[in-house]
PDB file of N, CA and C in Angstrom:
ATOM      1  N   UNK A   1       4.682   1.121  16.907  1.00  0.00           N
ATOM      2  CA  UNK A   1       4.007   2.179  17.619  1.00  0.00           C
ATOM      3  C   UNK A   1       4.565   2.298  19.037  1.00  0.00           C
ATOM      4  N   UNK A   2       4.931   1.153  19.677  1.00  0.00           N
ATOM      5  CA  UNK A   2       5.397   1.070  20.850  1.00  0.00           C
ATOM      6  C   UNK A   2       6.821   1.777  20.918  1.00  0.00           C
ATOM      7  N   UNK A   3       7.386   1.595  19.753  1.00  0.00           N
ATOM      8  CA  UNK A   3       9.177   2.415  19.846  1.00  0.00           C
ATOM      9  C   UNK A   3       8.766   3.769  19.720  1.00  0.00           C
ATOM     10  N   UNK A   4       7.963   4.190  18.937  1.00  0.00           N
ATOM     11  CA  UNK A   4       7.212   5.744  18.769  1.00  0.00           C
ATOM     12  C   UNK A   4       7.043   6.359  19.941  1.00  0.00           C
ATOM     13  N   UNK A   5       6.053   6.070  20.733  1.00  0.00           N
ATOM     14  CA  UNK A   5       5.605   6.144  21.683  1.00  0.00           C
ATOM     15  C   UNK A   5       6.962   6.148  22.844  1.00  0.00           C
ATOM     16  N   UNK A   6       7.541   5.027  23.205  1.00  0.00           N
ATOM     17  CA  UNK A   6       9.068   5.260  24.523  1.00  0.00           C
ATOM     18  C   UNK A   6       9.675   6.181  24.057  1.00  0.00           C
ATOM     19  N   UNK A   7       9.628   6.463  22.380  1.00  0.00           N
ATOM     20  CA  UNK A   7      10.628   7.548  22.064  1.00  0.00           C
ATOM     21  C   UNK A   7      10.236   9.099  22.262  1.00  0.00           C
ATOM     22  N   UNK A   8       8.866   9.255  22.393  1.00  0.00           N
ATOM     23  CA  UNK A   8       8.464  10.586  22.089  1.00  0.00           C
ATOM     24  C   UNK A   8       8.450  11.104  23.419  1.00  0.00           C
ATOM     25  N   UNK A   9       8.185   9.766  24.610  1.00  0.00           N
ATOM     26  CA  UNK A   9       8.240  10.181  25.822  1.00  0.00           C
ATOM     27  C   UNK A   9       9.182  10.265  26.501  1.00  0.00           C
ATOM     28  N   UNK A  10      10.620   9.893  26.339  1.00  0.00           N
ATOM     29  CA  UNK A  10      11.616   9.531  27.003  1.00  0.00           C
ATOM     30  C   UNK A  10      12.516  10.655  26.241  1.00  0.00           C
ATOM     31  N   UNK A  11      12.771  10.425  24.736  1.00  0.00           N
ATOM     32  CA  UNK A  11      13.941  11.759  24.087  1.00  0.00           C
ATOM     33  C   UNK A  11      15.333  11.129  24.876  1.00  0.00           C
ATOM     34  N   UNK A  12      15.893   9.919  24.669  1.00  0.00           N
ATOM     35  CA  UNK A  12      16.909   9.857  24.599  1.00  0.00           C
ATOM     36  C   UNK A  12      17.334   9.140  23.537  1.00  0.00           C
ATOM     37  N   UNK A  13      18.812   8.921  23.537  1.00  0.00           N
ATOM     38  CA  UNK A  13      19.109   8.274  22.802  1.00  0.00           C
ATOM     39  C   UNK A  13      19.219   6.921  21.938  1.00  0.00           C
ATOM     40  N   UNK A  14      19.084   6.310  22.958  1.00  0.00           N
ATOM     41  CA  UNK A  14      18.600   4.960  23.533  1.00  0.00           C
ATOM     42  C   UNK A  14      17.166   4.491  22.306  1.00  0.00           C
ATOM     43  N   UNK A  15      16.121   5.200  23.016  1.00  0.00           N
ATOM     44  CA  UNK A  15      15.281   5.115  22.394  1.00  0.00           C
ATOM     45  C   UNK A  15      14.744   5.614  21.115  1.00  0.00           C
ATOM     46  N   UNK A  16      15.584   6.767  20.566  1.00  0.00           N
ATOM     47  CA  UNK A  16      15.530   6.854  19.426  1.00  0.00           C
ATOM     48  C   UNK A  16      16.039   5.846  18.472  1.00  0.00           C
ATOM     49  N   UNK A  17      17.162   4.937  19.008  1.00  0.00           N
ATOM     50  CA  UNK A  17      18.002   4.307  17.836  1.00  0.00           C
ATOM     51  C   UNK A  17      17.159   2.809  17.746  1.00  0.00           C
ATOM     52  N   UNK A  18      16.136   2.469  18.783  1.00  0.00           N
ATOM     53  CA  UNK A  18      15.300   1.512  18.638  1.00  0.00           C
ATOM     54  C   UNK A  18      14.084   2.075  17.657  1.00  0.00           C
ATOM     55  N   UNK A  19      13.501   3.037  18.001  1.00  0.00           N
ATOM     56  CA  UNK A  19      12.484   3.964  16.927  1.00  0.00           C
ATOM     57  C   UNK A  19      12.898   3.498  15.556  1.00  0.00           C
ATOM     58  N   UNK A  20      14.148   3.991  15.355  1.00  0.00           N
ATOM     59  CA  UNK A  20      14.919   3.745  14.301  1.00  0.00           C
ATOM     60  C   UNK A  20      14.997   2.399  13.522  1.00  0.00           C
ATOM     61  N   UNK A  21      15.332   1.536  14.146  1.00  0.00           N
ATOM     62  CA  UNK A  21      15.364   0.483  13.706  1.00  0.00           C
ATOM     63  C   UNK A  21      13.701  -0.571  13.296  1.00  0.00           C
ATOM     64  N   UNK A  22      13.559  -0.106  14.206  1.00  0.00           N
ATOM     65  CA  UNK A  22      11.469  -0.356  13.786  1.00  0.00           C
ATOM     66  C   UNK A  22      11.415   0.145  12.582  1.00  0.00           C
ATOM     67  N   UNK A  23      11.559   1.804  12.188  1.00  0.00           N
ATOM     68  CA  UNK A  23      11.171   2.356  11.260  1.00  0.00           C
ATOM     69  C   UNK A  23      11.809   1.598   9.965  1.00  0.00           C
ATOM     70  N   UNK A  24      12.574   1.208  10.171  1.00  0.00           N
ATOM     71  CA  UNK A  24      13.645   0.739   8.826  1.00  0.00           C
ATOM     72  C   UNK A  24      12.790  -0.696   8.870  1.00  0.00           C
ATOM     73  N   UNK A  25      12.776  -1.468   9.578  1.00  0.00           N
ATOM     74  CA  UNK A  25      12.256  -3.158   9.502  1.00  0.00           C
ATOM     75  C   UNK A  25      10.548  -2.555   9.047  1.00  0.00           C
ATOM     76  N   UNK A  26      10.040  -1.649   9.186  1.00  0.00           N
ATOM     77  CA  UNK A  26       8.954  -1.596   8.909  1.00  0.00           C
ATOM     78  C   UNK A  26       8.468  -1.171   7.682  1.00  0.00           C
ATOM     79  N   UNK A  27       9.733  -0.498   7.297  1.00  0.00           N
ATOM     80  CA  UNK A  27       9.731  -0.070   5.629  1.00  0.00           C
ATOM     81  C   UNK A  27      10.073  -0.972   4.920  1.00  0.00           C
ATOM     82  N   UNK A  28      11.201  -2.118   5.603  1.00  0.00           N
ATOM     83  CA  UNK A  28      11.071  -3.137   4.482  1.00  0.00           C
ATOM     84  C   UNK A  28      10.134  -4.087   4.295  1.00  0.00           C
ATOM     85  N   UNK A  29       8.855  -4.398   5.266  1.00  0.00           N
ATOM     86  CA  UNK A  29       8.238  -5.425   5.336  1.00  0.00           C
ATOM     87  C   UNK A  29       7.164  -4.652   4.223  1.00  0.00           C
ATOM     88  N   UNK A  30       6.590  -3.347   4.383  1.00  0.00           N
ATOM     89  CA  UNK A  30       5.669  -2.657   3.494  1.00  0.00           C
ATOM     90  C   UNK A  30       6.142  -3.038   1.867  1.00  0.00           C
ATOM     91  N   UNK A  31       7.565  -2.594   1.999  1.00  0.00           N
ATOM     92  CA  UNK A  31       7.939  -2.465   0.557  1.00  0.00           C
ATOM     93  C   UNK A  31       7.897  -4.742   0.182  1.00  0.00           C
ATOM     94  N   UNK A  32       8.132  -4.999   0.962  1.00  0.00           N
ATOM     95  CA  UNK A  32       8.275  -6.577   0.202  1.00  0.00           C
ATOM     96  C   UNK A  32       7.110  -6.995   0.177  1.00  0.00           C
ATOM     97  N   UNK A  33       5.939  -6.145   0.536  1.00  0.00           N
ATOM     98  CA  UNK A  33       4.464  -6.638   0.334  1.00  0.00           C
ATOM     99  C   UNK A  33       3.927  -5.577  -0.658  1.00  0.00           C
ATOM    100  N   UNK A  34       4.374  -4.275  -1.152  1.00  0.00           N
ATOM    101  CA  UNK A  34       4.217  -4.182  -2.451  1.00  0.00           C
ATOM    102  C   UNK A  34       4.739  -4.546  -3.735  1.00  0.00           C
ATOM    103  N   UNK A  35       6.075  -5.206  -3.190  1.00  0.00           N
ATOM    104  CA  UNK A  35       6.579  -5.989  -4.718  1.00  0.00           C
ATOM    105  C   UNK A  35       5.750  -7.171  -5.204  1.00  0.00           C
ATOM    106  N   UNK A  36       5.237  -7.718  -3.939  1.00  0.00           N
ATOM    107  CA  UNK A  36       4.778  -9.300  -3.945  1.00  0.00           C
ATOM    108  C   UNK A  36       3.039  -8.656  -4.840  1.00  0.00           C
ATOM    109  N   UNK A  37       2.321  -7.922  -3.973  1.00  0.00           N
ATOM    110  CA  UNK A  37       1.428  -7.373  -4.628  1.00  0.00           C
ATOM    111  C   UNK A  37       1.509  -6.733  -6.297  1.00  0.00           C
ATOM    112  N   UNK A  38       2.652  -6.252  -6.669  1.00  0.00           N
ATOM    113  CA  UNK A  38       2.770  -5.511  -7.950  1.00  0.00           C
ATOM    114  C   UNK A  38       3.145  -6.897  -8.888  1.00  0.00           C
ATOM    115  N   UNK A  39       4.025  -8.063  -8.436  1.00  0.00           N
ATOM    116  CA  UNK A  39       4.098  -9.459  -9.333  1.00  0.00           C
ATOM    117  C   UNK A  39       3.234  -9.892  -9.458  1.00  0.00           C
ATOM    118  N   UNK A  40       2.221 -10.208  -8.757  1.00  0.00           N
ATOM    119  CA  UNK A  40       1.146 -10.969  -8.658  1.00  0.00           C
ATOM    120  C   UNK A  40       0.076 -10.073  -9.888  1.00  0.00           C
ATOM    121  N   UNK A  41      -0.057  -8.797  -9.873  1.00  0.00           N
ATOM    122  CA  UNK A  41      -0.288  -7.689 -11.220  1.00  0.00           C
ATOM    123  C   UNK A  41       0.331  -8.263 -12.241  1.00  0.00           C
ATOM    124  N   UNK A  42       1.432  -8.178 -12.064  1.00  0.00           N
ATOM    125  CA  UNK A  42       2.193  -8.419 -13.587  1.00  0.00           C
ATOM    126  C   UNK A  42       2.074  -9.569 -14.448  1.00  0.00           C
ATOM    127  N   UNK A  43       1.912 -10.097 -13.393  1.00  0.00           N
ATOM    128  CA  UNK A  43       1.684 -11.811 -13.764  1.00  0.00           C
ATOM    129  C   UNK A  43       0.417 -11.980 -14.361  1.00  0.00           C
ATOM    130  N   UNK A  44      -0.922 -11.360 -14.103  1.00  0.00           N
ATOM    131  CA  UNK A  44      -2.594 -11.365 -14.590  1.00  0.00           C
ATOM    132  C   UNK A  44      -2.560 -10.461 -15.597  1.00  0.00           C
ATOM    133  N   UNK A  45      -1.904  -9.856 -16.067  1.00  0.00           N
ATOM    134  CA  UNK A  45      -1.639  -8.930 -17.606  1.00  0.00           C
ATOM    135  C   UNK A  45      -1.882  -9.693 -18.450  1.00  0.00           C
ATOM    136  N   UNK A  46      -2.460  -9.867 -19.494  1.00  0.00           N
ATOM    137  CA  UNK A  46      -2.938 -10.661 -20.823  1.00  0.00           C
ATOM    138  C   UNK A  46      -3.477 -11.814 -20.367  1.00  0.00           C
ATOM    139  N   UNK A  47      -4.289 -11.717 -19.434  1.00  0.00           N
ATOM    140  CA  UNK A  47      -5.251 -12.508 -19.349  1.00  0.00           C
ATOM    141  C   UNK A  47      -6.841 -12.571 -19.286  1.00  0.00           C
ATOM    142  N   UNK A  48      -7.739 -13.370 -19.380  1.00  0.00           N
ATOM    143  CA  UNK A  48      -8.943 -12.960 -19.451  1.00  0.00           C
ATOM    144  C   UNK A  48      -9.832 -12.313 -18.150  1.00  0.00           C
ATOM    145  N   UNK A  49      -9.131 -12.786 -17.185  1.00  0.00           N
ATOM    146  CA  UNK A  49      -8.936 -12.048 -15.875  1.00  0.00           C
ATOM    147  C   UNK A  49      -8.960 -10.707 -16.012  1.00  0.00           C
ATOM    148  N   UNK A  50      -7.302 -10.183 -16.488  1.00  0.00           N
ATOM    149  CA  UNK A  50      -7.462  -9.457 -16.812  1.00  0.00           C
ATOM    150  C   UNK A  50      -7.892  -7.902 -17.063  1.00  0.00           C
ATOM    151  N   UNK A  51      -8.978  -8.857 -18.584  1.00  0.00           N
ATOM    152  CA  UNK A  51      -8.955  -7.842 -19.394  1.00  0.00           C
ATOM    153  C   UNK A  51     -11.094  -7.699 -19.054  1.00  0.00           C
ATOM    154  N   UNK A  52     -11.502  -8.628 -17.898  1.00  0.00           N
ATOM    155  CA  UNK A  52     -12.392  -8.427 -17.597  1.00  0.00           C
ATOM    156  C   UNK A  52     -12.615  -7.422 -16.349  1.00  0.00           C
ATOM    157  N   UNK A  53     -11.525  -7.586 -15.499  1.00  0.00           N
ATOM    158  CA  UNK A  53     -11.511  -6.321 -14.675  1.00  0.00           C
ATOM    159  C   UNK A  53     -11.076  -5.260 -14.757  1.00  0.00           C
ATOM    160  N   UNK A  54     -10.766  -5.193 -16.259  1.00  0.00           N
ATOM    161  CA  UNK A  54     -10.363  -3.689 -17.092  1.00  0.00           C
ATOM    162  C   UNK A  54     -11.815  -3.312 -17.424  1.00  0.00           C
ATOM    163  N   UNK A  55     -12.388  -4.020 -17.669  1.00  0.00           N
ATOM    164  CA  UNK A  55     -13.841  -3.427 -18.049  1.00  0.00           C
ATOM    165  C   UNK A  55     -14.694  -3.566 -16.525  1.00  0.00           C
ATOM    166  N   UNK A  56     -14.505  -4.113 -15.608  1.00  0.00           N
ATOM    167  CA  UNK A  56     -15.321  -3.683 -14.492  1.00  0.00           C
ATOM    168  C   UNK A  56     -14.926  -2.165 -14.516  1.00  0.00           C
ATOM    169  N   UNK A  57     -13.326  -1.772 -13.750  1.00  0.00           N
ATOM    170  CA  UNK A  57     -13.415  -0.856 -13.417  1.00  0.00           C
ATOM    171  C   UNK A  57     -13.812   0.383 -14.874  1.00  0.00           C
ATOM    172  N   UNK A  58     -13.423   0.420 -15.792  1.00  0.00           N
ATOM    173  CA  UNK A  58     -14.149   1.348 -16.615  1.00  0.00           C
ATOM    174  C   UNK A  58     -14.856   1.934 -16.603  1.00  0.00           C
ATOM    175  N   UNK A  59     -16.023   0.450 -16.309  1.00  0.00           N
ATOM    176  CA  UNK A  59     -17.600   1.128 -15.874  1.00  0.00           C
ATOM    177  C   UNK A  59     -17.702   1.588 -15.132  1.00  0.00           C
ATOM    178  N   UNK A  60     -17.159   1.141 -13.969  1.00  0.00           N
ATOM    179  CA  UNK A  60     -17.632   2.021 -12.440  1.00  0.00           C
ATOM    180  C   UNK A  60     -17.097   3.387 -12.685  1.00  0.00           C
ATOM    181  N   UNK A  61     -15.914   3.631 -13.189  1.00  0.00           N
ATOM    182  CA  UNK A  61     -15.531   4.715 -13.583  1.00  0.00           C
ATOM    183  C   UNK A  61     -16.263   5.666 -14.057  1.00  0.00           C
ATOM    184  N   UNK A  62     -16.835   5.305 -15.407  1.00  0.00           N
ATOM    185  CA  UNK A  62     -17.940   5.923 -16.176  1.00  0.00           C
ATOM    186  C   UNK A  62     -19.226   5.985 -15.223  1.00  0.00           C
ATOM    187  N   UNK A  63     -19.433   5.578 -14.883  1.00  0.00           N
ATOM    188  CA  UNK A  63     -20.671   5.668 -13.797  1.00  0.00           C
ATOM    189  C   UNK A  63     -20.198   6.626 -12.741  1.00  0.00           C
ATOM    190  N   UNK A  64     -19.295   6.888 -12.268  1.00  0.00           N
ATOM    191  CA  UNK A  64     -19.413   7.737 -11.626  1.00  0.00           C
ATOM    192  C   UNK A  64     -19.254   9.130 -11.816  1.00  0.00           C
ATOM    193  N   UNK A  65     -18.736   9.271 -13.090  1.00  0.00           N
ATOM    194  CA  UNK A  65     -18.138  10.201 -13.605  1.00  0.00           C
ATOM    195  C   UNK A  65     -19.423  10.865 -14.741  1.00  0.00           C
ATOM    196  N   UNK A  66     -20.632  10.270 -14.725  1.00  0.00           N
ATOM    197  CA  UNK A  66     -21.803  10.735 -15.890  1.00  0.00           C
ATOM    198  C   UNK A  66     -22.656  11.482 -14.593  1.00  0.00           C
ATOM    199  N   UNK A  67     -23.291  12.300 -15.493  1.00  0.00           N
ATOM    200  CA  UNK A  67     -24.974  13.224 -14.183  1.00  0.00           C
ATOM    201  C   UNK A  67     -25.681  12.821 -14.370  1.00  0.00           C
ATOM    202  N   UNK A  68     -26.254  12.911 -13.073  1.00  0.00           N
ATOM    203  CA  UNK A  68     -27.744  11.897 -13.366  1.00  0.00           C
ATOM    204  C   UNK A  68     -28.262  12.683 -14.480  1.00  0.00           C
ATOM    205  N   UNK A  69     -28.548  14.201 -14.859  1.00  0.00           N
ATOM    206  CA  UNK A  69     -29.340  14.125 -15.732  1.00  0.00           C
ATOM    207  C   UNK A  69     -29.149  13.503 -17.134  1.00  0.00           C
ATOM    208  N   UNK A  70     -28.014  12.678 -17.198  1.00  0.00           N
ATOM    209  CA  UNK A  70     -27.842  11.647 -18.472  1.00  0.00           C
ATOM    210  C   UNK A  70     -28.569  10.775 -18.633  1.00  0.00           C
TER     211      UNK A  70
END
């Protein structure tokens, strides 16, 4: 936010190519914390874990999705 910010106020060059480089280190830290998040998924697939929080969310699903006058 801080490279954002020198950059939006300043408009040189300088500070764009630091902007820049934030933006890139910041996309990779997001993306290596959704791979780590999506293994850690892959890994609880066929388990009783699971296949019990397949049926939590269901329900909540279905529950939110019925009218009260049901």
């Amino acid at each position: 936010m801080e490279c954002f910010n020198d950059w939006s106020n300043f408009k040189n060059a300088e500070t764009r190519e630091k902007y820049n480089i934030a933006k890139k280190k910041t996309k990779n830290v997001v993306s290596e914390a959704r791979t780590q998040d999506f293994d850690g998924l892959y890994q609880s697939l066929g388990t009783k874990e699971e296949e019990r929080s397949k049926y939590i969310l269901a329900k909540g699903t279905e529950r939110k999705t019925n009218d009260f006058d049901q």
